[in-house]
N, C-alpha and C. Protein backbone atom coordinates (compact mmCIF):
# COMPACT_ATOMS: atom_id res chain seq x y z
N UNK A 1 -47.67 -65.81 -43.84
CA UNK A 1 -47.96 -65.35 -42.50
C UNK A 1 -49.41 -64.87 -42.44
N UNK A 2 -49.83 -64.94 -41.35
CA UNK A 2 -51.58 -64.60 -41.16
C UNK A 2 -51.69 -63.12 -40.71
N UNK A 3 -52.50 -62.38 -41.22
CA UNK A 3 -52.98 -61.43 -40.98
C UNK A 3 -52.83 -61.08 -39.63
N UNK A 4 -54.34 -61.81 -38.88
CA UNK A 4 -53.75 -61.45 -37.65
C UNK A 4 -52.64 -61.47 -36.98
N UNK A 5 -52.07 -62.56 -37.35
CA UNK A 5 -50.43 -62.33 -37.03
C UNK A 5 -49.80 -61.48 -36.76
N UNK A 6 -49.74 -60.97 -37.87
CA UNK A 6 -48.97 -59.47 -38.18
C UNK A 6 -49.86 -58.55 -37.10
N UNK A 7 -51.02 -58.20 -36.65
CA UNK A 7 -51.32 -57.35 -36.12
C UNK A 7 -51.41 -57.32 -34.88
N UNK A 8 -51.12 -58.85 -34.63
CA UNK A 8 -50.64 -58.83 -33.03
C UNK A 8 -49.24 -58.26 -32.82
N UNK A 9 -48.69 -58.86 -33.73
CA UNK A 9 -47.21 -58.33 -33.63
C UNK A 9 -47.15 -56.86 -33.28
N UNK A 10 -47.79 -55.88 -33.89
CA UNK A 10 -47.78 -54.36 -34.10
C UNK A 10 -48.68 -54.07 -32.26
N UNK A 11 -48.83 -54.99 -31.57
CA UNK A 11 -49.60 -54.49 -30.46
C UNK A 11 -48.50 -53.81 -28.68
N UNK A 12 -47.38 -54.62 -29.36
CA UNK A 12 -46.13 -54.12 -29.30
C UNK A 12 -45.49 -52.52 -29.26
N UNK A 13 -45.43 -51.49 -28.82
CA UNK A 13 -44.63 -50.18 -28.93
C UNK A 13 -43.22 -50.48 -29.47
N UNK A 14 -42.56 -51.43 -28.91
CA UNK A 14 -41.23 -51.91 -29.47
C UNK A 14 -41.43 -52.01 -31.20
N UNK A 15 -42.13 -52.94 -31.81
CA UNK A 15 -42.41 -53.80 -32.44
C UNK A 15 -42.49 -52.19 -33.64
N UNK A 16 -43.40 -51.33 -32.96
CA UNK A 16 -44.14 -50.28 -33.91
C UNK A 16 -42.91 -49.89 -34.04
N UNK A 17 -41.79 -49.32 -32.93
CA UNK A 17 -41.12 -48.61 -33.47
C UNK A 17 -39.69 -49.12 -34.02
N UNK A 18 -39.55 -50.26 -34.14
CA UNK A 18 -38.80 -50.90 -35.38
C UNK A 18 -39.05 -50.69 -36.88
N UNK A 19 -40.53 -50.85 -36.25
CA UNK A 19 -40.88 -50.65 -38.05
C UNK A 19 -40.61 -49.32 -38.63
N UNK A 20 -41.12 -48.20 -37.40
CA UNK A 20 -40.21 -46.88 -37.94
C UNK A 20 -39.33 -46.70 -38.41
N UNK A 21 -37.99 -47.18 -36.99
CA UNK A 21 -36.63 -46.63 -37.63
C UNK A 21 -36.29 -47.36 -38.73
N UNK A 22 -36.94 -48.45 -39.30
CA UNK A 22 -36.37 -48.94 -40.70
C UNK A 22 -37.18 -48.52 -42.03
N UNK A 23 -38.25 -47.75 -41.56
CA UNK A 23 -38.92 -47.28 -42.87
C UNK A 23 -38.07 -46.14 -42.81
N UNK A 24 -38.09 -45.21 -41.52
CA UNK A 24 -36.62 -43.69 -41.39
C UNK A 24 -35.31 -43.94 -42.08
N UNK A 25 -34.60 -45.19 -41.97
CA UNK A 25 -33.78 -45.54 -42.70
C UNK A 25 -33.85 -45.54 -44.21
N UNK A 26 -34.93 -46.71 -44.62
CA UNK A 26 -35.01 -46.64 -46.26
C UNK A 26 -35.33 -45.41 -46.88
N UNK A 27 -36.05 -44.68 -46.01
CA UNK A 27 -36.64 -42.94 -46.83
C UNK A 27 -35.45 -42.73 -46.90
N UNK A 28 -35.25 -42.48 -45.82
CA UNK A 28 -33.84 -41.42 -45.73
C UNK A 28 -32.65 -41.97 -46.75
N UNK A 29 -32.21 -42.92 -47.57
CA UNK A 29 -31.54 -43.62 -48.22
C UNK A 29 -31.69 -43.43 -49.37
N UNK A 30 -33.30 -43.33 -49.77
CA UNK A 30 -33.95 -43.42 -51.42
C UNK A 30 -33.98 -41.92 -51.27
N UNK A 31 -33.94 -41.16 -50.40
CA UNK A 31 -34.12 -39.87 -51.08
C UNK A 31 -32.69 -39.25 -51.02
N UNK A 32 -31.63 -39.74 -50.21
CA UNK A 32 -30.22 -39.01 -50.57
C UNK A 32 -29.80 -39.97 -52.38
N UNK A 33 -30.27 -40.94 -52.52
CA UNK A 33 -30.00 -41.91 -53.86
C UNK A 33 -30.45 -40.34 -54.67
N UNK A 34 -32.05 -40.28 -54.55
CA UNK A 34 -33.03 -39.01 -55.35
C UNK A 34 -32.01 -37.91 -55.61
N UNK A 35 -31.09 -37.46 -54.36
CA UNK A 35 -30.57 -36.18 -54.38
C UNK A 35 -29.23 -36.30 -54.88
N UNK A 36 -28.10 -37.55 -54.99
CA UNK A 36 -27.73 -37.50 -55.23
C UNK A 36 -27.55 -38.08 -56.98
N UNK A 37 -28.45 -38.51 -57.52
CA UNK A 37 -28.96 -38.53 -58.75
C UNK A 37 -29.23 -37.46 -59.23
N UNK A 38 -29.43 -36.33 -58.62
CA UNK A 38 -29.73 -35.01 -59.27
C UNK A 38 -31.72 -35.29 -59.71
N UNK A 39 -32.22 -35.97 -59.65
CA UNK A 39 -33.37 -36.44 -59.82
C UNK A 39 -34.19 -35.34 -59.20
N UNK A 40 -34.26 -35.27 -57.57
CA UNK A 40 -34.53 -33.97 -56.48
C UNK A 40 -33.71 -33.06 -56.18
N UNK A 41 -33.78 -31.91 -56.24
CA UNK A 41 -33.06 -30.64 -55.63
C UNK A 41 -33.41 -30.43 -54.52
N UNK A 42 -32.69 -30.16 -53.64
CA UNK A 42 -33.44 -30.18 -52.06
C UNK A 42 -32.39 -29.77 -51.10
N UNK A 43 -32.75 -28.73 -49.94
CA UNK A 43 -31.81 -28.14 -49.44
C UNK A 43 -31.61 -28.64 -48.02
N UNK A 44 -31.99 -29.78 -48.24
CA UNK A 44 -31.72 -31.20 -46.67
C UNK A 44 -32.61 -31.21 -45.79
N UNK A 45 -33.71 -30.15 -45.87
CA UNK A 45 -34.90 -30.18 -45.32
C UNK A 45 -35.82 -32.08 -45.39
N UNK A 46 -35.44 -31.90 -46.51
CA UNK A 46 -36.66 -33.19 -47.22
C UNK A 46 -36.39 -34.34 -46.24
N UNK A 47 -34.94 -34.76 -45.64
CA UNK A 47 -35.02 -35.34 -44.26
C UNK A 47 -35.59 -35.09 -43.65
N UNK A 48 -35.33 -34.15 -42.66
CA UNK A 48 -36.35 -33.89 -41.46
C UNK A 48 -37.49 -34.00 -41.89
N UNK A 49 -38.41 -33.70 -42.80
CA UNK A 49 -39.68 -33.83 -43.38
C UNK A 49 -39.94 -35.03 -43.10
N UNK A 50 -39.39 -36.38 -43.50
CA UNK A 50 -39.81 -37.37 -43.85
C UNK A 50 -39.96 -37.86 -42.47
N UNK A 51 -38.63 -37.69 -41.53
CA UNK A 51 -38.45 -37.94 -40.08
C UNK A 51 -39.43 -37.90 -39.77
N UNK A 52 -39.49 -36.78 -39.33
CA UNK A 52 -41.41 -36.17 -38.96
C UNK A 52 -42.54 -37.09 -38.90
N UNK A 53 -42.71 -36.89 -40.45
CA UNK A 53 -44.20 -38.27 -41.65
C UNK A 53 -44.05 -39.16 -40.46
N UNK A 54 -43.20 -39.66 -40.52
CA UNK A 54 -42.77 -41.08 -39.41
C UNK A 54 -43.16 -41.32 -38.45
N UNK A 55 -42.95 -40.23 -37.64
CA UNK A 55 -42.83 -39.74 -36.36
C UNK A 55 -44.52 -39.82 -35.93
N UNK A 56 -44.93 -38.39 -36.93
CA UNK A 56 -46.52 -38.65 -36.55
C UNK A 56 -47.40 -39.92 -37.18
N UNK A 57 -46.96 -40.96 -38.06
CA UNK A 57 -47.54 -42.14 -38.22
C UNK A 57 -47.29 -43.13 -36.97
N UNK A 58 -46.32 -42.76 -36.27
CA UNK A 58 -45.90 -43.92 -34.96
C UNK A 58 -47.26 -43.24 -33.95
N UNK A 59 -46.73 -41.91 -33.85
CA UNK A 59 -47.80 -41.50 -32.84
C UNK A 59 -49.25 -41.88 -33.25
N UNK A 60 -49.65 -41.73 -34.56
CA UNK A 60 -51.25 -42.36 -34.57
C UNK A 60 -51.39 -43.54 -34.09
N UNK A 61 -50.51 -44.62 -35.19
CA UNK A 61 -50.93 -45.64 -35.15
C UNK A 61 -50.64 -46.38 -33.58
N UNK A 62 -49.71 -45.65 -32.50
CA UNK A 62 -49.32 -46.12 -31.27
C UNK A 62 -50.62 -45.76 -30.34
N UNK A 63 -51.44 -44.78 -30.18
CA UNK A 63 -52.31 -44.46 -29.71
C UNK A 63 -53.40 -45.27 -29.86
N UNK A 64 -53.74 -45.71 -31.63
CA UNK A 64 -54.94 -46.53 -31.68
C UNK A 64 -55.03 -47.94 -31.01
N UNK A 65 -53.34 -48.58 -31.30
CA UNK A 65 -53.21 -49.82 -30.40
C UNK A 65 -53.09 -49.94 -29.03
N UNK A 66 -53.20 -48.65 -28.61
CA UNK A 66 -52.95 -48.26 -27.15
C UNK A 66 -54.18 -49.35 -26.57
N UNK A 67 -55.78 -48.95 -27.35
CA UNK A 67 -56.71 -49.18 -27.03
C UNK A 67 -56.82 -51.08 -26.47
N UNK A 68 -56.22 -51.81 -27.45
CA UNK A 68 -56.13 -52.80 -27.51
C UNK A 68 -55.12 -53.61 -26.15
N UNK A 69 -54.56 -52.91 -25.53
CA UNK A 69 -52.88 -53.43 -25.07
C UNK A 69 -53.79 -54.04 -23.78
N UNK A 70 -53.43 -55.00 -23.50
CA UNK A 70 -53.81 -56.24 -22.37
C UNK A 70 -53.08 -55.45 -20.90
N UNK A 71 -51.75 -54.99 -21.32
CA UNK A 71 -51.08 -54.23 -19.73
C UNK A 71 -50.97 -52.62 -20.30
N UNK A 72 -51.94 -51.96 -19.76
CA UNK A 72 -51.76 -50.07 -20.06
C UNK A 72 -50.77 -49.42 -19.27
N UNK A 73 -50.30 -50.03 -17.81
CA UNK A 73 -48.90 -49.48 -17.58
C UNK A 73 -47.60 -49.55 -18.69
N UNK A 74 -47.65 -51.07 -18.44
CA UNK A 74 -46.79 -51.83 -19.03
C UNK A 74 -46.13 -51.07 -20.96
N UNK A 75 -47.59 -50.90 -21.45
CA UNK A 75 -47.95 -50.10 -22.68
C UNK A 75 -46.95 -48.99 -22.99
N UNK A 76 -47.81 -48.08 -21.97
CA UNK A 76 -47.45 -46.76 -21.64
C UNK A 76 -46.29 -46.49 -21.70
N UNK A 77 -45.30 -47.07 -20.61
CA UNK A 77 -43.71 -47.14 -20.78
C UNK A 77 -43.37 -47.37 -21.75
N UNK A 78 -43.41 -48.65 -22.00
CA UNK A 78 -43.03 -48.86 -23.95
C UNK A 78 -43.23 -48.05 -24.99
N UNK A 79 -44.18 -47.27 -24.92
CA UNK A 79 -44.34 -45.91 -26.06
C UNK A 79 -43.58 -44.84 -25.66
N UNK A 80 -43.78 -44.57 -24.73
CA UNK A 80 -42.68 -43.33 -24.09
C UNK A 80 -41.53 -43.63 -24.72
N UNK A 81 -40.96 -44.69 -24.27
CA UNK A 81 -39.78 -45.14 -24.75
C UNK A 81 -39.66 -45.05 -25.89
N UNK A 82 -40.41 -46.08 -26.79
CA UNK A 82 -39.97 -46.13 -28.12
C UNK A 82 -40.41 -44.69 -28.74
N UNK A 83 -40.88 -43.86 -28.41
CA UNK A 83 -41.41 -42.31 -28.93
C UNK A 83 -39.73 -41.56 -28.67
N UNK A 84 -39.47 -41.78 -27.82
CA UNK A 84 -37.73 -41.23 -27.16
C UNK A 84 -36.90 -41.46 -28.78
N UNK A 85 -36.81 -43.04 -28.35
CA UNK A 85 -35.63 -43.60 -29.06
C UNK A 85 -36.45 -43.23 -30.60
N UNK A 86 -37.50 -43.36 -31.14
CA UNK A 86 -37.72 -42.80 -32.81
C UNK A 86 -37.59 -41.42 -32.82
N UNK A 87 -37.80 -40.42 -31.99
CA UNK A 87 -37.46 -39.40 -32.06
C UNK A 87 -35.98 -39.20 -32.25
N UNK A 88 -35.16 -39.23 -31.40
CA UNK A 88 -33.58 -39.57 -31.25
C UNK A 88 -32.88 -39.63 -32.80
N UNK A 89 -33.29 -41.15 -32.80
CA UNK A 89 -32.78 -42.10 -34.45
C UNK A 89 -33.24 -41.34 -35.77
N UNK A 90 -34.44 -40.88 -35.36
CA UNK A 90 -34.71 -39.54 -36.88
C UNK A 90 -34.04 -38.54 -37.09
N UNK A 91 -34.01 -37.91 -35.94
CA UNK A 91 -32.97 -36.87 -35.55
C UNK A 91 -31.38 -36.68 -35.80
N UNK A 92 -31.13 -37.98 -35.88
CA UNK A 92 -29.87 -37.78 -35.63
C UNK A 92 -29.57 -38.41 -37.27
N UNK A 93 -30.20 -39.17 -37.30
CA UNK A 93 -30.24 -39.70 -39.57
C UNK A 93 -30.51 -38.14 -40.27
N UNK A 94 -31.23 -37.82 -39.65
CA UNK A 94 -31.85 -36.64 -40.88
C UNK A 94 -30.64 -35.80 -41.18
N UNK A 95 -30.34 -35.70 -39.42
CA UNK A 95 -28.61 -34.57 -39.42
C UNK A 95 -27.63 -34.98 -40.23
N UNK A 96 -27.47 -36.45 -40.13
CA UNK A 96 -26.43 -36.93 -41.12
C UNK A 96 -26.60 -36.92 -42.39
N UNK A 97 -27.61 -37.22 -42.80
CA UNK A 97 -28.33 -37.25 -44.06
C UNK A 97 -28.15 -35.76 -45.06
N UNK A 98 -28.57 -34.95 -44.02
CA UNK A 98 -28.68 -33.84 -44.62
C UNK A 98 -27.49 -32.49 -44.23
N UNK A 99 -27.01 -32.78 -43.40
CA UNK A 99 -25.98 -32.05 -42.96
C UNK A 99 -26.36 -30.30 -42.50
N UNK A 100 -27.38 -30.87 -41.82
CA UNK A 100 -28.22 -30.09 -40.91
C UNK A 100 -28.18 -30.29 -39.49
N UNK A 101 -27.80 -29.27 -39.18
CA UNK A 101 -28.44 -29.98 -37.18
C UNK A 101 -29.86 -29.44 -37.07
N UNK A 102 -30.33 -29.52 -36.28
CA UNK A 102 -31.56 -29.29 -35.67
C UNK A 102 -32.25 -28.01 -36.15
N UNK A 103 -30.89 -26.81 -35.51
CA UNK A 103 -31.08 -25.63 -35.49
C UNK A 103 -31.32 -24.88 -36.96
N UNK A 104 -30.24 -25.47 -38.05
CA UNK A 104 -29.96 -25.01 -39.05
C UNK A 104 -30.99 -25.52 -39.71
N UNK A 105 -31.80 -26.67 -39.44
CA UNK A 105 -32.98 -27.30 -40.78
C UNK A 105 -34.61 -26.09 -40.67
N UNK A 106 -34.39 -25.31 -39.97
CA UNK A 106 -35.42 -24.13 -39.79
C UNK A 106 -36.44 -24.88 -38.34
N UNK A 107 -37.27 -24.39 -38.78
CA UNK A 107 -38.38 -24.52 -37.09
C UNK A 107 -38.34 -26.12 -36.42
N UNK A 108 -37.85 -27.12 -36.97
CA UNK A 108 -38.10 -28.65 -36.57
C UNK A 108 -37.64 -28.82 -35.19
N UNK A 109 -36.75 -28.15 -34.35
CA UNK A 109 -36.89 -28.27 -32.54
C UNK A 109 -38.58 -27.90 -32.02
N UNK A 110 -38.78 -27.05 -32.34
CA UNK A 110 -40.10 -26.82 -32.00
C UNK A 110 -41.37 -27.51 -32.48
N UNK A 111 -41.55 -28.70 -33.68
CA UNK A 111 -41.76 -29.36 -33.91
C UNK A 111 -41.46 -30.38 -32.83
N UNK A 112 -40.51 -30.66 -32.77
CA UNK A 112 -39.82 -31.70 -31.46
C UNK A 112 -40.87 -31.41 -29.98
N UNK A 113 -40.76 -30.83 -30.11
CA UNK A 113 -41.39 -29.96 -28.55
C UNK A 113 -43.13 -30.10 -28.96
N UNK A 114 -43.31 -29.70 -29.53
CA UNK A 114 -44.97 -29.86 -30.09
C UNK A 114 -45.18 -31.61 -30.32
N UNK A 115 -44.67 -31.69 -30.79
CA UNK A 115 -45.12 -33.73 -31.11
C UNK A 115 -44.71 -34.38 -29.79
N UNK A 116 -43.91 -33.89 -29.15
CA UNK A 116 -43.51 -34.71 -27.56
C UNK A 116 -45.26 -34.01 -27.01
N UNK A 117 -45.50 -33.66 -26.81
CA UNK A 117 -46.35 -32.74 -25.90
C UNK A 117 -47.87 -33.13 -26.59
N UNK A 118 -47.80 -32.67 -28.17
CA UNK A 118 -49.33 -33.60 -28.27
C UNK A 118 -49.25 -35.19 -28.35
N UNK A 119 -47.84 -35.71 -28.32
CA UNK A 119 -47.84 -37.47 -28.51
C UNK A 119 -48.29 -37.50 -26.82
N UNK A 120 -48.06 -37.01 -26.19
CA UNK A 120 -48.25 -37.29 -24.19
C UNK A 120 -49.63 -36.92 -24.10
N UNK A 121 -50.31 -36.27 -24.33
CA UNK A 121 -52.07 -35.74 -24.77
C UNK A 121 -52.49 -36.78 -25.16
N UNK A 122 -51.92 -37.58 -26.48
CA UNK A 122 -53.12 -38.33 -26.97
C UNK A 122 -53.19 -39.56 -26.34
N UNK A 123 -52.10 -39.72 -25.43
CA UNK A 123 -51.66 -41.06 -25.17
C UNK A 123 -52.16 -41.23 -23.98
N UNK A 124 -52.18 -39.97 -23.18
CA UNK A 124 -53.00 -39.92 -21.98
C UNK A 124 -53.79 -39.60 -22.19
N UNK A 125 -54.71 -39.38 -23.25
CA UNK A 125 -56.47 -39.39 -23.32
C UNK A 125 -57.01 -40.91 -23.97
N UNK A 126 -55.76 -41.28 -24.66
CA UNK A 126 -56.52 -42.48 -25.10
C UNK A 126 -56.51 -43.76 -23.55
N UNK A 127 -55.67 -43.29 -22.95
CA UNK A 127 -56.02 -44.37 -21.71
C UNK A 127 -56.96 -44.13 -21.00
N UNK A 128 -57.11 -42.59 -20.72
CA UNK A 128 -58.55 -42.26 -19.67
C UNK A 128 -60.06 -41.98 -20.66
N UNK A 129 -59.53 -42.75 -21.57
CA UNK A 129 -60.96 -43.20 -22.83
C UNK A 129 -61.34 -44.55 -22.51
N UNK A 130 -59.84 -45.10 -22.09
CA UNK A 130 -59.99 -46.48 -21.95
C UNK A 130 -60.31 -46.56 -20.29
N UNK A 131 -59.94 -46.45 -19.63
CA UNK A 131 -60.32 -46.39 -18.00
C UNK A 131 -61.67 -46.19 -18.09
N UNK A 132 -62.31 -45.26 -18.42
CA UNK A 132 -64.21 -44.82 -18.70
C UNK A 132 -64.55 -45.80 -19.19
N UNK A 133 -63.95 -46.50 -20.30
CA UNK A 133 -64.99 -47.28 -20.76
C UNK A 133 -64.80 -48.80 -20.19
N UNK A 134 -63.88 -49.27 -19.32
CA UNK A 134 -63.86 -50.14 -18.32
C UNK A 134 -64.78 -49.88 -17.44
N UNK A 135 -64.70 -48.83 -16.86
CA UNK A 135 -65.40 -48.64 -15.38
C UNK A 135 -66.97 -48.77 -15.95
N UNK A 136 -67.06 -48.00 -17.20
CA UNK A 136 -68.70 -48.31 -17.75
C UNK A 136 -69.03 -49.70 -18.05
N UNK A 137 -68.22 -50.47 -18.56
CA UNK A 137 -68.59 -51.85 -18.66
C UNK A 137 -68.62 -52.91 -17.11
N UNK A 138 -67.86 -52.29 -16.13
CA UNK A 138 -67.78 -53.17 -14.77
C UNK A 138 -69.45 -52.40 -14.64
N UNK A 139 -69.85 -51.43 -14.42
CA UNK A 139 -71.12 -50.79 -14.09
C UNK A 139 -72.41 -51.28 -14.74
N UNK A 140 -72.14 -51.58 -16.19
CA UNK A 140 -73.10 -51.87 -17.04
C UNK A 140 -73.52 -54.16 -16.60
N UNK A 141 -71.97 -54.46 -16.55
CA UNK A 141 -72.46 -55.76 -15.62
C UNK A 141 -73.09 -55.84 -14.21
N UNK A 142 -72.76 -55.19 -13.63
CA UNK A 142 -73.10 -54.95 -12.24
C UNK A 142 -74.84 -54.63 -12.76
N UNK A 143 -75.32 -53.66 -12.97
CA UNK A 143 -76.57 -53.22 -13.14
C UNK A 143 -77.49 -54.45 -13.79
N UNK A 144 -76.92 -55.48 -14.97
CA UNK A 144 -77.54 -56.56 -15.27
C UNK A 144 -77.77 -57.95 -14.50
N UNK A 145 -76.54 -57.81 -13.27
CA UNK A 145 -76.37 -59.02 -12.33
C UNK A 145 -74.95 -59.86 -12.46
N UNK A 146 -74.30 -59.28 -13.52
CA UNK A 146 -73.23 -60.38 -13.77
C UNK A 146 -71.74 -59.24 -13.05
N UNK A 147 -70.95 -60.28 -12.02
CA UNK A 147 -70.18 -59.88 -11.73
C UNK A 147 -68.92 -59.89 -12.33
């Protein structure tokens, strides 16, 4: 498969967050294997931890491709969304995983609440990064002659 290939593919919000919930899956799998090997000691936290890792790698890497996306409505919805549903699917693995709810794994709701809130920040600054630098490039043709 070609490189670019693959990185069109990822231009996708759907696409990104597949790749999440199945990397959320395999963590979450190799480290109950870890715990139940006696290998790691761990008091079910180390789920939600990993959830998280995840969580804020979707949010980077969803923001940077933001830049790229041909439809920014279109975009937009799709991350919301898939930010919902990877949030959700971590959430609810980690609980099983670890036999924790939310409340009992220590501060991670408020985590929840903080990553919803700076994932909506970055996502709405990276579009009105992108809107500026449209309107500067329609301006910057205009000023040379080309419409």
């Amino acid at each position: 498969m070609d490189f670019s290939a693959l990185l069109n593919k990822f231009e996708s919000p759907l696409y990104q967050m597949a790749v999440a919930v199945i990397l959320t899956f395999i963590s979450g799998f190799i480290f109950k294997l870890l715990i139940l090997s006696d290998t790691v000691s761990d008091s079910g936290v180390i789920f939600w931890e990993c959830s998280f890792a995840i969580l804020l790698g979707y949010m980077m890497f969803n923001c940077i491709y933001s830049f790229v996306a041909k439809d920014s409505l279109k975009y937009f919805r799709n991350s919301i969304f898939s930010f919902v549903v990877l949030a959700i699917v971590g959430g609810v693995l980690s609980s099983q995983l670890s036999g924790l709810n939310v409340d009992e794994a220590g501060s991670f709701r408020w985590l929840y609440l903080v990553f919803t809130f700076v994932y909506l920040v970055f996502v709405s600054i990276v579009n009105l990064i992108k809107k500026f630098m449209e309107y500067a490039m329609k301006q910057e043709g205009r000023l040379h002659g080309d419409n």
